[in-house]
C-alpha atoms as a PDB file:
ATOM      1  CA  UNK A   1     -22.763   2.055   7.893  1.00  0.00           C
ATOM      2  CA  UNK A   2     -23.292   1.422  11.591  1.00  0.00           C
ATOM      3  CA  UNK A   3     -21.758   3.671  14.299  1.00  0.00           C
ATOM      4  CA  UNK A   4     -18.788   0.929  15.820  1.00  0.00           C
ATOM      5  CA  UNK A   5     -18.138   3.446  18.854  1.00  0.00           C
ATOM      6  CA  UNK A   6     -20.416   1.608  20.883  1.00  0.00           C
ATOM      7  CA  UNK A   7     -18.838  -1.649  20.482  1.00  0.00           C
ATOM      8  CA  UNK A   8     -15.519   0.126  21.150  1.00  0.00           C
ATOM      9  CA  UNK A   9     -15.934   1.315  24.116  1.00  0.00           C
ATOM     10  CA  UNK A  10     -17.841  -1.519  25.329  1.00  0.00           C
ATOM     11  CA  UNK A  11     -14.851  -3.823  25.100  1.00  0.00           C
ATOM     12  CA  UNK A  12     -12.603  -1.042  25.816  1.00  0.00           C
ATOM     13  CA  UNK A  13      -9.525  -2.987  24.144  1.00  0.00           C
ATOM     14  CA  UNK A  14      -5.908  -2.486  24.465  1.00  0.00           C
ATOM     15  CA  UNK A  15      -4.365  -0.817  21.262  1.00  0.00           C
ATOM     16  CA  UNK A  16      -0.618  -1.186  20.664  1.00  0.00           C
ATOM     17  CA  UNK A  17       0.767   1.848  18.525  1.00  0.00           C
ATOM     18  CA  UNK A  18       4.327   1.529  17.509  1.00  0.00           C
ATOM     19  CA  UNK A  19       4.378   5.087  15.572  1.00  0.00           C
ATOM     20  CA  UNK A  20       6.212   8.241  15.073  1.00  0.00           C
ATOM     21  CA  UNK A  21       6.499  11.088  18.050  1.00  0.00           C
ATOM     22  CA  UNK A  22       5.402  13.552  15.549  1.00  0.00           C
ATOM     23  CA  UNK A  23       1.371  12.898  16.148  1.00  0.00           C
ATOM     24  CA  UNK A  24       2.322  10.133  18.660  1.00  0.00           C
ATOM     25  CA  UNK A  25       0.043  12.537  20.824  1.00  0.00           C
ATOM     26  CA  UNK A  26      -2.984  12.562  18.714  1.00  0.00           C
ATOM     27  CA  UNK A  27      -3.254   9.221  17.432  1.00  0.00           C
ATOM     28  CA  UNK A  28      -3.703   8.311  21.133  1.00  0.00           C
ATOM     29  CA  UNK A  29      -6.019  11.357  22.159  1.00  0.00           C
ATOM     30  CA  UNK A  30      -8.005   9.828  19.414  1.00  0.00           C
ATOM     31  CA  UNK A  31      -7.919   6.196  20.280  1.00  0.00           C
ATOM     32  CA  UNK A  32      -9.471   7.295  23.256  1.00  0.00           C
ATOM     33  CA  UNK A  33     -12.058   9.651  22.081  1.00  0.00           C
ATOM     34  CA  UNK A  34     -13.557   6.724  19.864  1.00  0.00           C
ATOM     35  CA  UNK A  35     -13.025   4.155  22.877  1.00  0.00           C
ATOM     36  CA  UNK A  36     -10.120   2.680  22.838  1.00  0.00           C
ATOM     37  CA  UNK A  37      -7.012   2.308  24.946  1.00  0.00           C
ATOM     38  CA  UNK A  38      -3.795   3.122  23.817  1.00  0.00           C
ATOM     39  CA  UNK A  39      -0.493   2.352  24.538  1.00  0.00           C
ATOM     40  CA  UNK A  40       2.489   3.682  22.498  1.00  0.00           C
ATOM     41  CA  UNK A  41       4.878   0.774  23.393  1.00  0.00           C
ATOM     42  CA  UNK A  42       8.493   0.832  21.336  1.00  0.00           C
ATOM     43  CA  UNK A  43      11.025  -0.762  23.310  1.00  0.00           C
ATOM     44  CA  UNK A  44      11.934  -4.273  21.225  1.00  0.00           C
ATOM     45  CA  UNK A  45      12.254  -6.097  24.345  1.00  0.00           C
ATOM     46  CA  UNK A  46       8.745  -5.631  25.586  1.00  0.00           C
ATOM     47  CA  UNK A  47       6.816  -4.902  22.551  1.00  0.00           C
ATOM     48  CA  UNK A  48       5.953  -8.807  22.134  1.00  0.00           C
ATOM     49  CA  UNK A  49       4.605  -8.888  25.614  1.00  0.00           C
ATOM     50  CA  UNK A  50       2.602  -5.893  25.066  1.00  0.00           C
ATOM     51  CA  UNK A  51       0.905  -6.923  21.402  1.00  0.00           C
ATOM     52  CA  UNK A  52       0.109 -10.218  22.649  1.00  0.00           C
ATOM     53  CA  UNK A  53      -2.137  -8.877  25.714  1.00  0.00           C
ATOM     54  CA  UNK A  54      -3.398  -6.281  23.418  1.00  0.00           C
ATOM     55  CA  UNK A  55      -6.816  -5.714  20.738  1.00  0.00           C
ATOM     56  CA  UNK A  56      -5.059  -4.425  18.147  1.00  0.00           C
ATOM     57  CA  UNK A  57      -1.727  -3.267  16.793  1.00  0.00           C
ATOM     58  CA  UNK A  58      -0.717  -0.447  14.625  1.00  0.00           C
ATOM     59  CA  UNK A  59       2.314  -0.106  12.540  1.00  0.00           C
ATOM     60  CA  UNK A  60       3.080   3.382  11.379  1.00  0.00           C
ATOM     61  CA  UNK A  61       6.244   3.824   9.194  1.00  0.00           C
ATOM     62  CA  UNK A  62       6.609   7.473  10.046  1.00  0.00           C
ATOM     63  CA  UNK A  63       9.930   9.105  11.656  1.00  0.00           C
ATOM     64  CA  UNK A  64      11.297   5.362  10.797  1.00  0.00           C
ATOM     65  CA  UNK A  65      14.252   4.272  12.987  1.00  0.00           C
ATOM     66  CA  UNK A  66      16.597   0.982  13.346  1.00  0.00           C
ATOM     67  CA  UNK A  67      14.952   0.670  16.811  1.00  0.00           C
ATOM     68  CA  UNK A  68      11.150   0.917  15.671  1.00  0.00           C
ATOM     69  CA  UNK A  69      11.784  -1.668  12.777  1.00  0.00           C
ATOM     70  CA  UNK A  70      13.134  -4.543  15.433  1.00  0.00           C
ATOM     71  CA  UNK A  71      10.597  -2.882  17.550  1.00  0.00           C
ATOM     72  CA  UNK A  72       7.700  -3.483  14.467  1.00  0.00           C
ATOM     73  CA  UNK A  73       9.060  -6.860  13.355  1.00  0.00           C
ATOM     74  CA  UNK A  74       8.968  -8.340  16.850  1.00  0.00           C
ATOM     75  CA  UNK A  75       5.272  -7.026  17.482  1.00  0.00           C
ATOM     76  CA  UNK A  76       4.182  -8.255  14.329  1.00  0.00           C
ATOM     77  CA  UNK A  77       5.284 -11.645  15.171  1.00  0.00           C
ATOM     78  CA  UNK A  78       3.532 -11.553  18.584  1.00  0.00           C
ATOM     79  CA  UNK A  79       0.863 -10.087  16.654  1.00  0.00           C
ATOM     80  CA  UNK A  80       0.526 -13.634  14.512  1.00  0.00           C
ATOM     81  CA  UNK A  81       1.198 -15.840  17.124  1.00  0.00           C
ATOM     82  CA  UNK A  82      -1.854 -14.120  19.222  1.00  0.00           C
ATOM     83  CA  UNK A  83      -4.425 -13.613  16.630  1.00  0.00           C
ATOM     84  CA  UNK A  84      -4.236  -9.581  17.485  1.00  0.00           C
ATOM     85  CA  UNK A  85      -5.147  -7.840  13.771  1.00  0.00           C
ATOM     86  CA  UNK A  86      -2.342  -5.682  12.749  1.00  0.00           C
ATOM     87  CA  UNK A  87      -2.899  -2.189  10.344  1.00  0.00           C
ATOM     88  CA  UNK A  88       0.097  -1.336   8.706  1.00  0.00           C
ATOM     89  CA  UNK A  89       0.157   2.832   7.670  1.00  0.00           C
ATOM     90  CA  UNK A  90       2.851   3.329   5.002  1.00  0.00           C
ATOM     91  CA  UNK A  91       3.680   6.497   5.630  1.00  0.00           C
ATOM     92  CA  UNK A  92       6.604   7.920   3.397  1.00  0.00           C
ATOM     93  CA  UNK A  93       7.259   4.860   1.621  1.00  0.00           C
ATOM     94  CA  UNK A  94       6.715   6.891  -1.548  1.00  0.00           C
ATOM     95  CA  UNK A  95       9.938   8.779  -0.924  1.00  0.00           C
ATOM     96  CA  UNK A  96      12.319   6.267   0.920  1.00  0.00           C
ATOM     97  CA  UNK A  97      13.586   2.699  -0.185  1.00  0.00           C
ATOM     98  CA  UNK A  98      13.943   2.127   3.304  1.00  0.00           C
ATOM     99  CA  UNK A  99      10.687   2.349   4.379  1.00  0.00           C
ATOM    100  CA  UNK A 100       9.175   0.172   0.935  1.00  0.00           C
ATOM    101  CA  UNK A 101      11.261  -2.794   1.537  1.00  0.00           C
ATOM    102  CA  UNK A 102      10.723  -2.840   5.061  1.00  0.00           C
ATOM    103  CA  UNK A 103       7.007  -2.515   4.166  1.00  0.00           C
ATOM    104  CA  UNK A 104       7.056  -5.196   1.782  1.00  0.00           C
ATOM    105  CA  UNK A 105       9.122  -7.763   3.986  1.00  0.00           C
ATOM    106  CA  UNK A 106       6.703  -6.944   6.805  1.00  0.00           C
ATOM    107  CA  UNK A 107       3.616  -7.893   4.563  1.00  0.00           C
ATOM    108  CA  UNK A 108       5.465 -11.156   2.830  1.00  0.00           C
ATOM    109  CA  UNK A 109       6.140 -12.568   6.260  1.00  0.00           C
ATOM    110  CA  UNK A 110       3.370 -11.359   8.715  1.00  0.00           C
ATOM    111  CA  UNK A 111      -0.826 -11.598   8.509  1.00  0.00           C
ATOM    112  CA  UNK A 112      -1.847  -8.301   7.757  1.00  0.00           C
ATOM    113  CA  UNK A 113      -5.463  -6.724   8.514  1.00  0.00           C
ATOM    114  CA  UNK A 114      -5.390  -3.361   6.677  1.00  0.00           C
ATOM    115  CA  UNK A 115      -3.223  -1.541   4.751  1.00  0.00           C
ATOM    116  CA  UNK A 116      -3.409   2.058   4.773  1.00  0.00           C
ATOM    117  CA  UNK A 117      -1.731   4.624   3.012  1.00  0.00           C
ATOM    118  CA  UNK A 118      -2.057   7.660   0.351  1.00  0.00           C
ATOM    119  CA  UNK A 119      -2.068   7.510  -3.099  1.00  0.00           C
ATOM    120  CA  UNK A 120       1.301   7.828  -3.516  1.00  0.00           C
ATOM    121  CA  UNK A 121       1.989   5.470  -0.867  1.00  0.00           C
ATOM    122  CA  UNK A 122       0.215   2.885  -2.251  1.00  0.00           C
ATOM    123  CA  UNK A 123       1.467   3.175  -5.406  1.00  0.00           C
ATOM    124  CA  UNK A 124       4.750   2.844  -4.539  1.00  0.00           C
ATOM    125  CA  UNK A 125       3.965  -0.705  -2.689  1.00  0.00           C
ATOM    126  CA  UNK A 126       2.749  -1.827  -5.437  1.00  0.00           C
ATOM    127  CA  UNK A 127       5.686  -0.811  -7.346  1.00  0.00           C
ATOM    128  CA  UNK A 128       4.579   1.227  -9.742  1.00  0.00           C
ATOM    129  CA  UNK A 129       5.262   5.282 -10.640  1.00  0.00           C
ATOM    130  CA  UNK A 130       4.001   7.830  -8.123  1.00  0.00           C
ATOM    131  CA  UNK A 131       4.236  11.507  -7.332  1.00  0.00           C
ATOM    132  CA  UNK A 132       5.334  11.332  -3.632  1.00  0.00           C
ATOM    133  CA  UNK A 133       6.094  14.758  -2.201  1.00  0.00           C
ATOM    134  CA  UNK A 134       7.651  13.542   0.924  1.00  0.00           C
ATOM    135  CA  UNK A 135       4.831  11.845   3.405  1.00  0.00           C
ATOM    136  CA  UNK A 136       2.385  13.873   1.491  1.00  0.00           C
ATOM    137  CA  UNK A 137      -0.363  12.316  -1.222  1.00  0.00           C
ATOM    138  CA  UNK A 138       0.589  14.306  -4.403  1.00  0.00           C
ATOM    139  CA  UNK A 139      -2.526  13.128  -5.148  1.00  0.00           C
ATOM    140  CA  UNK A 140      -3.816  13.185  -8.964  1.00  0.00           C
ATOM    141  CA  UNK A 141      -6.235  10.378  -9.528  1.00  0.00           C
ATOM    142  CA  UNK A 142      -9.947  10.703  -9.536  1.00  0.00           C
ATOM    143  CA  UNK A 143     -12.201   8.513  -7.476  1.00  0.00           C
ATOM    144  CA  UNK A 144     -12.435   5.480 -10.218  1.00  0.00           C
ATOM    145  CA  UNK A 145      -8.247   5.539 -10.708  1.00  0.00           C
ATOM    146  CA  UNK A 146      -8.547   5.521  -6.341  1.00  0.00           C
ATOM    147  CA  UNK A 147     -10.408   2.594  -6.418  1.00  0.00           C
ATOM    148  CA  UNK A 148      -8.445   1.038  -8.651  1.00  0.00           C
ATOM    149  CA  UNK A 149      -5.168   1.328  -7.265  1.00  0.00           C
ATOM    150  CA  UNK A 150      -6.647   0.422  -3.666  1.00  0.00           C
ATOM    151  CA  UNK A 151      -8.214  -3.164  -4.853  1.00  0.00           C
ATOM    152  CA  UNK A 152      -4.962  -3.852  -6.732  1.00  0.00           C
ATOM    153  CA  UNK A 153      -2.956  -3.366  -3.497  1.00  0.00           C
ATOM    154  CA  UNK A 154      -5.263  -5.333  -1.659  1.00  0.00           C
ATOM    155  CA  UNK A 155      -5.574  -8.264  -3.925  1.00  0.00           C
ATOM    156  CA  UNK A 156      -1.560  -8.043  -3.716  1.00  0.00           C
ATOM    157  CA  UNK A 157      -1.682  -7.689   0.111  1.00  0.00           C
ATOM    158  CA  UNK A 158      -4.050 -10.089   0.640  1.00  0.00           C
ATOM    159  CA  UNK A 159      -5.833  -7.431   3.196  1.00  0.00           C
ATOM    160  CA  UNK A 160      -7.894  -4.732   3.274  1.00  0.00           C
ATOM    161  CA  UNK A 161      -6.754  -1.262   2.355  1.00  0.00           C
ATOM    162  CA  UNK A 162      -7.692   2.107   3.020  1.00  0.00           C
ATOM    163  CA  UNK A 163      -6.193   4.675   0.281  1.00  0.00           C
ATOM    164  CA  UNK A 164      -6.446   8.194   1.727  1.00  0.00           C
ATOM    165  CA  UNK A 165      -7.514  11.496  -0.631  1.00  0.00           C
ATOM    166  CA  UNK A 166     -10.048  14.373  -1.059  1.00  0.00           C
ATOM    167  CA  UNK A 167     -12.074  10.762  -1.438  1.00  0.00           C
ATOM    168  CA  UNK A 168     -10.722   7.449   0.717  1.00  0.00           C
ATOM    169  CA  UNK A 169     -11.014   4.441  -1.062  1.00  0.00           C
ATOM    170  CA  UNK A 170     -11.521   1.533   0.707  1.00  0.00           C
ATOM    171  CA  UNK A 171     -11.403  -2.527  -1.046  1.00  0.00           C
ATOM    172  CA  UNK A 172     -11.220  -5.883  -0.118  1.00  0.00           C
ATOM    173  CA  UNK A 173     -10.076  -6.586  -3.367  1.00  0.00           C
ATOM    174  CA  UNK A 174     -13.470  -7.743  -4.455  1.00  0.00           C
ATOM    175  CA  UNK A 175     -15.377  -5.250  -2.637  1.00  0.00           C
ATOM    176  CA  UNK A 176     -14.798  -1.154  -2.489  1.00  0.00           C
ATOM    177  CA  UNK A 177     -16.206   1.910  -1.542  1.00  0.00           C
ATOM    178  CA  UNK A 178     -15.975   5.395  -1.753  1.00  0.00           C
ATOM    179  CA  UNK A 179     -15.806   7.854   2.067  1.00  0.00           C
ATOM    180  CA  UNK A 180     -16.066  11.534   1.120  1.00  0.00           C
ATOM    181  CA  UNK A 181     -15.896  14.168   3.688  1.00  0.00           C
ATOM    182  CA  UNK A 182     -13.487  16.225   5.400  1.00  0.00           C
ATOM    183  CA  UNK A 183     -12.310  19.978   4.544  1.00  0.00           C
ATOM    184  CA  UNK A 184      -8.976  21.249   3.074  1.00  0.00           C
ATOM    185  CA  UNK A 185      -8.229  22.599   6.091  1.00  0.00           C
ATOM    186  CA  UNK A 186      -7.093  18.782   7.322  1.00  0.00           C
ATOM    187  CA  UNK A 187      -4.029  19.317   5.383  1.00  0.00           C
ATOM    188  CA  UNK A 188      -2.233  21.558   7.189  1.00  0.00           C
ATOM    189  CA  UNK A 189      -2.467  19.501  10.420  1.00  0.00           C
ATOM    190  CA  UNK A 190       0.253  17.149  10.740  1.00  0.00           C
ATOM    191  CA  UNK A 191      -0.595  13.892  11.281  1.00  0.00           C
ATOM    192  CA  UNK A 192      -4.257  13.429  10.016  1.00  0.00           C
ATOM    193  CA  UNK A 193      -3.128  10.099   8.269  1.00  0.00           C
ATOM    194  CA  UNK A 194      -1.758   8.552  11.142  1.00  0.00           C
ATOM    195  CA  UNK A 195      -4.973   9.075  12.916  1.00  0.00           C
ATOM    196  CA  UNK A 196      -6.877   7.740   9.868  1.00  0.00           C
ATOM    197  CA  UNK A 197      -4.921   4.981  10.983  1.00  0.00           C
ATOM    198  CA  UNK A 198      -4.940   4.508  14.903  1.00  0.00           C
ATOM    199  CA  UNK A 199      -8.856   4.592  14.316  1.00  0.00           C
ATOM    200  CA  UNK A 200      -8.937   2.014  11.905  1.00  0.00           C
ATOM    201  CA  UNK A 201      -6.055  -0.172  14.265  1.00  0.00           C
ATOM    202  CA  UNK A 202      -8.692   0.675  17.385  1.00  0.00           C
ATOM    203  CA  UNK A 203     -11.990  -0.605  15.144  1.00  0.00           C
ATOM    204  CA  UNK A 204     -10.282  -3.955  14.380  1.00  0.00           C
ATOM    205  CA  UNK A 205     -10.206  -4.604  17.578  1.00  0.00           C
ATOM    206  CA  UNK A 206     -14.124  -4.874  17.424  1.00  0.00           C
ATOM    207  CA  UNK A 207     -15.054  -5.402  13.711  1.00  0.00           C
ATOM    208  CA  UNK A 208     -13.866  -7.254  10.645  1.00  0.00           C
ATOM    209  CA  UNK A 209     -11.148  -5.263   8.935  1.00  0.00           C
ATOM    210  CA  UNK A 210     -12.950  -3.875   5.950  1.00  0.00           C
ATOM    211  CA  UNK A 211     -15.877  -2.727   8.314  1.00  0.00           C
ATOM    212  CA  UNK A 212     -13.220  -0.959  10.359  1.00  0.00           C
ATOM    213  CA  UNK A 213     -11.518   0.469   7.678  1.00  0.00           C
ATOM    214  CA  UNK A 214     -14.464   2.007   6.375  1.00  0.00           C
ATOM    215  CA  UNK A 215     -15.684   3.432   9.434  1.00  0.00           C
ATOM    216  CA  UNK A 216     -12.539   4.923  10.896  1.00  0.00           C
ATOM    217  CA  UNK A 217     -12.222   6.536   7.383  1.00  0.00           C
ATOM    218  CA  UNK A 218     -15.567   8.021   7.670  1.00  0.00           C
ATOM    219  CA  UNK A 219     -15.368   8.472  11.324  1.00  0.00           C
ATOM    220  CA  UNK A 220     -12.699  11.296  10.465  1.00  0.00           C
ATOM    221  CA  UNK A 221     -13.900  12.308   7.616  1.00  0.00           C
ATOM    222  CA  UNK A 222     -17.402  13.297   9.345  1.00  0.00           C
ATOM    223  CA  UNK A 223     -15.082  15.229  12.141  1.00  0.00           C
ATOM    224  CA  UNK A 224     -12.785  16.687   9.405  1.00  0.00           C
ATOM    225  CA  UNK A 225     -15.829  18.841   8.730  1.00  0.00           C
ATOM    226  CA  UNK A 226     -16.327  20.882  11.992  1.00  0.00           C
ATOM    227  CA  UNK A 227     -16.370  24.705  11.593  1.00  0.00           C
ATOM    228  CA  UNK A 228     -13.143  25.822  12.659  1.00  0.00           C
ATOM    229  CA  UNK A 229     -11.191  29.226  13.095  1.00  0.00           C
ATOM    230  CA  UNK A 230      -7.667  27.305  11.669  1.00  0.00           C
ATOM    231  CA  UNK A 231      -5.577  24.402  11.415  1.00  0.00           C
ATOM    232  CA  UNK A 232      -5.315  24.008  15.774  1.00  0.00           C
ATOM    233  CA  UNK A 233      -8.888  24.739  16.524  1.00  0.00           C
ATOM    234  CA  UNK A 234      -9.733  21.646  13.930  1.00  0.00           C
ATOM    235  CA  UNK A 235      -7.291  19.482  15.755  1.00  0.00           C
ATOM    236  CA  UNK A 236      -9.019  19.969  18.677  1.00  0.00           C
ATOM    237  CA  UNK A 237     -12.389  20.193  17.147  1.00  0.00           C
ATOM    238  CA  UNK A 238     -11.788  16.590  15.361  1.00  0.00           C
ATOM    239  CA  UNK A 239     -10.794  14.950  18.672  1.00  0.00           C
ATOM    240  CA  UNK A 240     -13.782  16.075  20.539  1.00  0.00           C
ATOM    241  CA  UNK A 241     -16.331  15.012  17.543  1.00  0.00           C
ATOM    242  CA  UNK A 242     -14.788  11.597  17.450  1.00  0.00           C
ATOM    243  CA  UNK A 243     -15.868  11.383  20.976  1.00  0.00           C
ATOM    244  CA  UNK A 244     -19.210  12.976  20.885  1.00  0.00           C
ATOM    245  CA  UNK A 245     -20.610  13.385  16.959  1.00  0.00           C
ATOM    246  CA  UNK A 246     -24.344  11.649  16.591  1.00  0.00           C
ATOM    247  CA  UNK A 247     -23.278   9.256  14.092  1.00  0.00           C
ATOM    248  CA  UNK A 248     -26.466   8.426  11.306  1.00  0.00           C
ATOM    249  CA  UNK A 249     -27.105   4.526   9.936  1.00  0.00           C
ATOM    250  CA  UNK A 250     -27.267   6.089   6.398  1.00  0.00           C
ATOM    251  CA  UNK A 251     -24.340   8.054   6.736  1.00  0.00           C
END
């Protein structure tokens, strides 16, 4: 798997985050570790503007208000009109109606790039039982049950997707692979998911969607494994090995 940071900052793209404020913060500390440029746009009268002039957009259904869902549907329409890849993060749509049929009308009417979400997430999109325990994975299935569930969604969503665990699975619906990594420690920082996902947004700016889902995956997954004295000093620690970590081909 080749290192895409390079690339990245090379181009240096714009990368339009329409998120929650709870790790509004580091998704874009982490955009711009890996190379990127963020820009954490909401308002629904300038959001087209912004997505059209921008690499990559990000859709994160965290914190959901009426505001960010004219805000999301208006970007996303820029988005298609432009050609800019969009990664959808379906954060809590395991535990909220709200946020699944917004997800679902989002996907039936806009081009999607990747779909990312946790077990329980993705489940839920694809209608069937899960074990959501608010936003977080409730996570029960081993690696071939991962797999699984994340080529189903994305022969469904006609897009890549990234399911999220101990082990991320990543498919094309054809294709899929497994990105270990990471330490236990990741979950009890809020907001690892969502920058799974600004990562992944910020590689599609510069690489076909499964080869940026992959990547951001294991970009954070490598990080994830810094020594660290707790849950802050990780935080920190991830950021700074996203910007500086020597990455290996074989890795």
């Amino acid at each position: 798997m080749r290192d895409l940071r390079p690339a990245l900052r090379a181009a240096r793209p714009l990368v339009h985050c329409i998120t929650n404020p709870i790790a509004i913060g580091d998704q874009a500390n982490i955009v711009l570790a890996a190379g990127g440029r963020p820009i954490m746009a909401e308002h629904p009268d300038e959001v087209g503007e912004i997505t059209a002039g921008a690499g990559a957009l990000l859709l994160n259904l965290g914190n959901i208000t009426e505001v960010r869902i004219r805000s999301m549907e208006r970007a996303a329409a820029a988005a298609a009109r432009a050609g800019v890849p969009v990664t959808l993060d379906l954060v809590g749509v395991g535990c909220s109606a709200l946020r699944r049929e917004f997800a679902l009308r989002l996907l039936a009417a806009y081009p999607v790039a990747v779909v990312r979400g946790n077990l329980s997430e993705a489940l839920a999109a694809l209608g069937r039982e899960s074990h959501a325990l608010g936003v977080d994975a409730g996570d029960r299935a081993d690696d071939a049950a991962r797999t699984e569930v994340a080529r189903a969604l994305a022969q469904r969503c006609s897009a890549v997707t990234l399911v999220s665990g101990p082990v991320d699975a990543v498919s094309d619906g054809e294709r899929a692979a497994l990105v270990p990594g990471g330490c236990e420690l990741m979950g009890r920082i809020t907001g690892t998911g969502c920058m799974q996902g600004a990562l992944v947004a910020a590689f599609t700016a510069v690489a076909e969607p499964y080869d940026a889902a992959a990547f951001g995956a294991a970009l954070l997954a490598r990080a994830g494994e810094a020594e660290a004295a707790g849950p802050m000093a990780l935080r920190f620690e991830m950021i700074d090995r996203v910007y500086g970590m020597e990455w290996k081909e074989d890795v």
